[in-house]
Protein backbone atom coordinates (compact mmCIF):
# COMPACT_ATOMS: atom_id res chain seq x y z
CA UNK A 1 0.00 0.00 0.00
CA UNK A 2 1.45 3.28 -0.01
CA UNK A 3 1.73 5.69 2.75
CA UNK A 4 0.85 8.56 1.19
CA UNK A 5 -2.80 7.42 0.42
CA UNK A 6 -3.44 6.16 3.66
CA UNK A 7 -4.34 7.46 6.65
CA UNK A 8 -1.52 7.60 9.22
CA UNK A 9 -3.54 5.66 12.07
CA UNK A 10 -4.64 2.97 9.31
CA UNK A 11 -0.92 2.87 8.47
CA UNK A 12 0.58 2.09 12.03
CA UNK A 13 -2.40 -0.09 12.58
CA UNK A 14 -1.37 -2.31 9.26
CA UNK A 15 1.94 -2.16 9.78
CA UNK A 16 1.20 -3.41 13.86
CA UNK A 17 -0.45 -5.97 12.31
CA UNK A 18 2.47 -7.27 10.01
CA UNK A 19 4.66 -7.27 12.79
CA UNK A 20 2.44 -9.08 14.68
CA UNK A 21 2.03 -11.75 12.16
CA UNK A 22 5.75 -12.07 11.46
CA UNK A 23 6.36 -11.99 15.33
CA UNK A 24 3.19 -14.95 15.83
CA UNK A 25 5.12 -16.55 13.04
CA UNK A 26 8.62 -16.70 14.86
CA UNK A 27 7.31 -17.74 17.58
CA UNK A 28 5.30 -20.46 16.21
CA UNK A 29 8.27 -21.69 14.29
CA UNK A 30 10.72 -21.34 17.60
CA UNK A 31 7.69 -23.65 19.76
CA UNK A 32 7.63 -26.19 16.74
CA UNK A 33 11.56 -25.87 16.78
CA UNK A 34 11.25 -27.04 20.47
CA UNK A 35 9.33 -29.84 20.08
CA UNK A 36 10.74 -31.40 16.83
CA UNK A 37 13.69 -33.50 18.75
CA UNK A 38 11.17 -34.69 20.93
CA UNK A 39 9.31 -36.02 17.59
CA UNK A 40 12.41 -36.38 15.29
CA UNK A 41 14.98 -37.86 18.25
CA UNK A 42 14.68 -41.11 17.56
CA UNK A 43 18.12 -41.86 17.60
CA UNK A 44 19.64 -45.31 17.67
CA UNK A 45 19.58 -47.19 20.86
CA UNK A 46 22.83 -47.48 22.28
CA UNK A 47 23.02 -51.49 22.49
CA UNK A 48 21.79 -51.71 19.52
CA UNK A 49 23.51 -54.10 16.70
CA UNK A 50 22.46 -55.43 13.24
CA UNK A 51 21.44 -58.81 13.34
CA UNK A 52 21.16 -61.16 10.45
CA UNK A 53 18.04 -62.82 10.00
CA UNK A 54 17.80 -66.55 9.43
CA UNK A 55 17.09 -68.08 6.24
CA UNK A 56 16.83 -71.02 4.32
CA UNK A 57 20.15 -73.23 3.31
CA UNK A 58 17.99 -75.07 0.79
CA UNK A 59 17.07 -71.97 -0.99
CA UNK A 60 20.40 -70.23 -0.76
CA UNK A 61 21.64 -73.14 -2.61
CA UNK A 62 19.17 -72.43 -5.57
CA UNK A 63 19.96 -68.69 -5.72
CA UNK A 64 24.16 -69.75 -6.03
CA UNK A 65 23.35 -72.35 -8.56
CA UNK A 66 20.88 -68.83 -10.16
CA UNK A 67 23.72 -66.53 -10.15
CA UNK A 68 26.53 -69.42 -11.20
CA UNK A 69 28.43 -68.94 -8.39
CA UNK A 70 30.07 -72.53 -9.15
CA UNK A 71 31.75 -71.18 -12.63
CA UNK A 72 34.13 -69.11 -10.19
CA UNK A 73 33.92 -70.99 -6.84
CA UNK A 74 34.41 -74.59 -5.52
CA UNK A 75 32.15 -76.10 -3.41
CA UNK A 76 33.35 -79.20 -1.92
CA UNK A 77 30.88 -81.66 -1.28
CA UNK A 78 28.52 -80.65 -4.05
CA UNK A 79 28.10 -81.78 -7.57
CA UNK A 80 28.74 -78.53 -9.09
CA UNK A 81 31.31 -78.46 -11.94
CA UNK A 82 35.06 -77.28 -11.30
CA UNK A 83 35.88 -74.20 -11.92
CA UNK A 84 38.38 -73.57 -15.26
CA UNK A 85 40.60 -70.81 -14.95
CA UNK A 86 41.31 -70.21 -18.24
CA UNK A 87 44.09 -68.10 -19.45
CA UNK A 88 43.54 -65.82 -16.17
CA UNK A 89 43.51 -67.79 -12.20
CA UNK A 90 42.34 -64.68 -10.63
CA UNK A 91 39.04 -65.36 -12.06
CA UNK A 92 38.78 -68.35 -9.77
CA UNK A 93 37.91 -67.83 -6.27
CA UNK A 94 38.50 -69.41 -3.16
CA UNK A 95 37.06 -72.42 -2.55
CA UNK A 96 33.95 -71.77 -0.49
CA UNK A 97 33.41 -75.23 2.07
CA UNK A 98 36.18 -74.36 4.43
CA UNK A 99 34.87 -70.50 4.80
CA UNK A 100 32.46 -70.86 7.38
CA UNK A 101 34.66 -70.77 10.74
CA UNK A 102 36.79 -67.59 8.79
CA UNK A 103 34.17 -65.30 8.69
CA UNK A 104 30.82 -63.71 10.18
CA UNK A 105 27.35 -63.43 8.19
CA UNK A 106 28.14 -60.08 7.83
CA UNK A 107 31.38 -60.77 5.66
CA UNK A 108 29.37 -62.99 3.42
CA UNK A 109 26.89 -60.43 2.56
CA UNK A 110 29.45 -57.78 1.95
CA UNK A 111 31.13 -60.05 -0.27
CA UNK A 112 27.52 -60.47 -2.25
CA UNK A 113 26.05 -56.51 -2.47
CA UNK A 114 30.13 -54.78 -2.87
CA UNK A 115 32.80 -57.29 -3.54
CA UNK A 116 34.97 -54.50 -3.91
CA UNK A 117 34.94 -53.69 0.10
CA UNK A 118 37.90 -56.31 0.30
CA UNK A 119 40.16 -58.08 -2.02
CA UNK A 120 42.64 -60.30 -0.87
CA UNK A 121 45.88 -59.00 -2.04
CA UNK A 122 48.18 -61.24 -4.62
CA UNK A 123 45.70 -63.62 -5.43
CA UNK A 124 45.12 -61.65 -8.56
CA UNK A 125 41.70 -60.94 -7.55
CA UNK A 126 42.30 -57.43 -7.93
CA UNK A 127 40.76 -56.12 -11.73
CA UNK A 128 42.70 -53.22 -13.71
CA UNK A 129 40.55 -50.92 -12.13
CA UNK A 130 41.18 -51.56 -8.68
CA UNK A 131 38.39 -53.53 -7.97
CA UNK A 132 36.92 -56.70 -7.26
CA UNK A 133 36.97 -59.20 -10.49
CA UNK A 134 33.71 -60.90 -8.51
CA UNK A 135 30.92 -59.16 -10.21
CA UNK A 136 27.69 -57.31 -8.08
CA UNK A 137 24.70 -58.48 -8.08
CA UNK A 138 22.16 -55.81 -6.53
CA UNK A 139 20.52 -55.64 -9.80
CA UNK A 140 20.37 -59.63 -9.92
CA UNK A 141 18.99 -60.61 -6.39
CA UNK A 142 16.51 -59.58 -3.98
CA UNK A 143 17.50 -58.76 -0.22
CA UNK A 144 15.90 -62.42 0.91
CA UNK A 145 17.81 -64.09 -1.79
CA UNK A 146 20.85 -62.39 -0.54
CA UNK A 147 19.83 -63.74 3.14
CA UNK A 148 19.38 -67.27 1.81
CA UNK A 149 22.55 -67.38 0.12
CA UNK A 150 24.87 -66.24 2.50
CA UNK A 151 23.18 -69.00 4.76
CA UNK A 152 23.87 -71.59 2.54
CA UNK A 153 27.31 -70.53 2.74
CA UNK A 154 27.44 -71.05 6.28
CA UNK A 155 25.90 -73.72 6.46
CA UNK A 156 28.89 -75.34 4.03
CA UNK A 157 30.85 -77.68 6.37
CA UNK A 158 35.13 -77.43 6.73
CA UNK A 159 35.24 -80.53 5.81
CA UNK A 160 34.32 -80.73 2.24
CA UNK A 161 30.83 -82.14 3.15
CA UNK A 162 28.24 -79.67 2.15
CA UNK A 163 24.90 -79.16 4.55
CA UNK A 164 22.96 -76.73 2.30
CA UNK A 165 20.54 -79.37 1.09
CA UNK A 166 17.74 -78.21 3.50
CA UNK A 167 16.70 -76.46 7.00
CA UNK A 168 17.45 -72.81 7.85
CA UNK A 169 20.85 -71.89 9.44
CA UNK A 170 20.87 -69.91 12.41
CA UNK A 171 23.37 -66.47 12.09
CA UNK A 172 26.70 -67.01 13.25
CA UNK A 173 28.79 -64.03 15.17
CA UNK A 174 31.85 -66.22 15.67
CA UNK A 175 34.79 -64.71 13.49
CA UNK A 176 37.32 -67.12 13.74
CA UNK A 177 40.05 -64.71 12.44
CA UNK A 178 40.79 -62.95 9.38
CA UNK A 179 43.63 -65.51 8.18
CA UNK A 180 42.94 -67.96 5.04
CA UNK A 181 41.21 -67.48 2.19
CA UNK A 182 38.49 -64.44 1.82
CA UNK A 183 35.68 -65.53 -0.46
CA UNK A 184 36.13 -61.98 -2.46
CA UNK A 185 37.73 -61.97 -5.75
């Protein structure tokens, strides 16, 4: 509006009223301000720790023979063909039976969704690139499948004999150590 058309009184009362609204406004916004950690503070508990849900051996099995997990690893104890190397070994990775007392569920997965995290150095696992030769597969498999898999692969036996015809596998937090093989390539 402008000042010169309007009356001075009408002018100090709209311009009260402004203020007013902006100050009702800050104020409103400062109370909401207040209360928003109580709404928005839910922070993570302080014992709290991932913890990988169970799933089916059987299955797993089905989504390694899916992805052909066997054309790169050996799994003693199943029927699955050898692995060739061809002209380059790296493509070959460890074999997989003896990898259950080396590493937690967690490692598995990892290994699955970003082979890249960790490559065991000298086993020319390592690409041009820097990376992981094992490909992703995010696009390929669903979280469950990923679940299954990775407890089929502890449910693989040291011993060559493989267990991941049936049942569900309960998660394992034992790390026996980070020696041996990894099952990254």
């Amino acid at each position: 509006m402008n000042q010169s058309r309007m009356n001075p009184r009408k002018w100090r009362l709209a311009s009260g009223l402004t203020v007013s609204g902006l100050l009702l406004a800050a104020v409103g916004i400062a109370s909401w301000a207040q209360q928003a950690p109580e709404h928005g503070a839910h922070g993570t508990p302080e014992s709290w720790k991932f913890s990988w849900p169970a799933g089916d051996a059987a299955v797993g099995r089905e989504v390694f023979i899916k992805l052909e997990c066997y054309t790169c690893h050996e799994v003693k104890g199943e029927q699955f063909s050898k692995p060739e190397p061809g002209s380059d070994p790296g493509t070959i990775g460890p074999e997989l039976s003896g990898m259950t007392p080396l590493h937690p569920v967690e490692y598995f997965a990892e290994a699955i969704i970003n082979p890249s995290a960790a490559v065991e150095e000298g086993k020319g696992y390592r690409a041009a690139d820097g990376k992981s030769k094992m490909p992703g597969y995010n696009d390929l498999v669903t979280v469950q499948e990923v679940i299954d898999l990775v407890t089929y692969l502890k449910s693989l036996k040291g011993d060559g004999a493989a267990r991941g015809q049936g049942g569900t596998a309960a998660p394992s937090d034992a790390h026996g150590g980070a020696g041996g093989q990894m099952l990254r390539h």
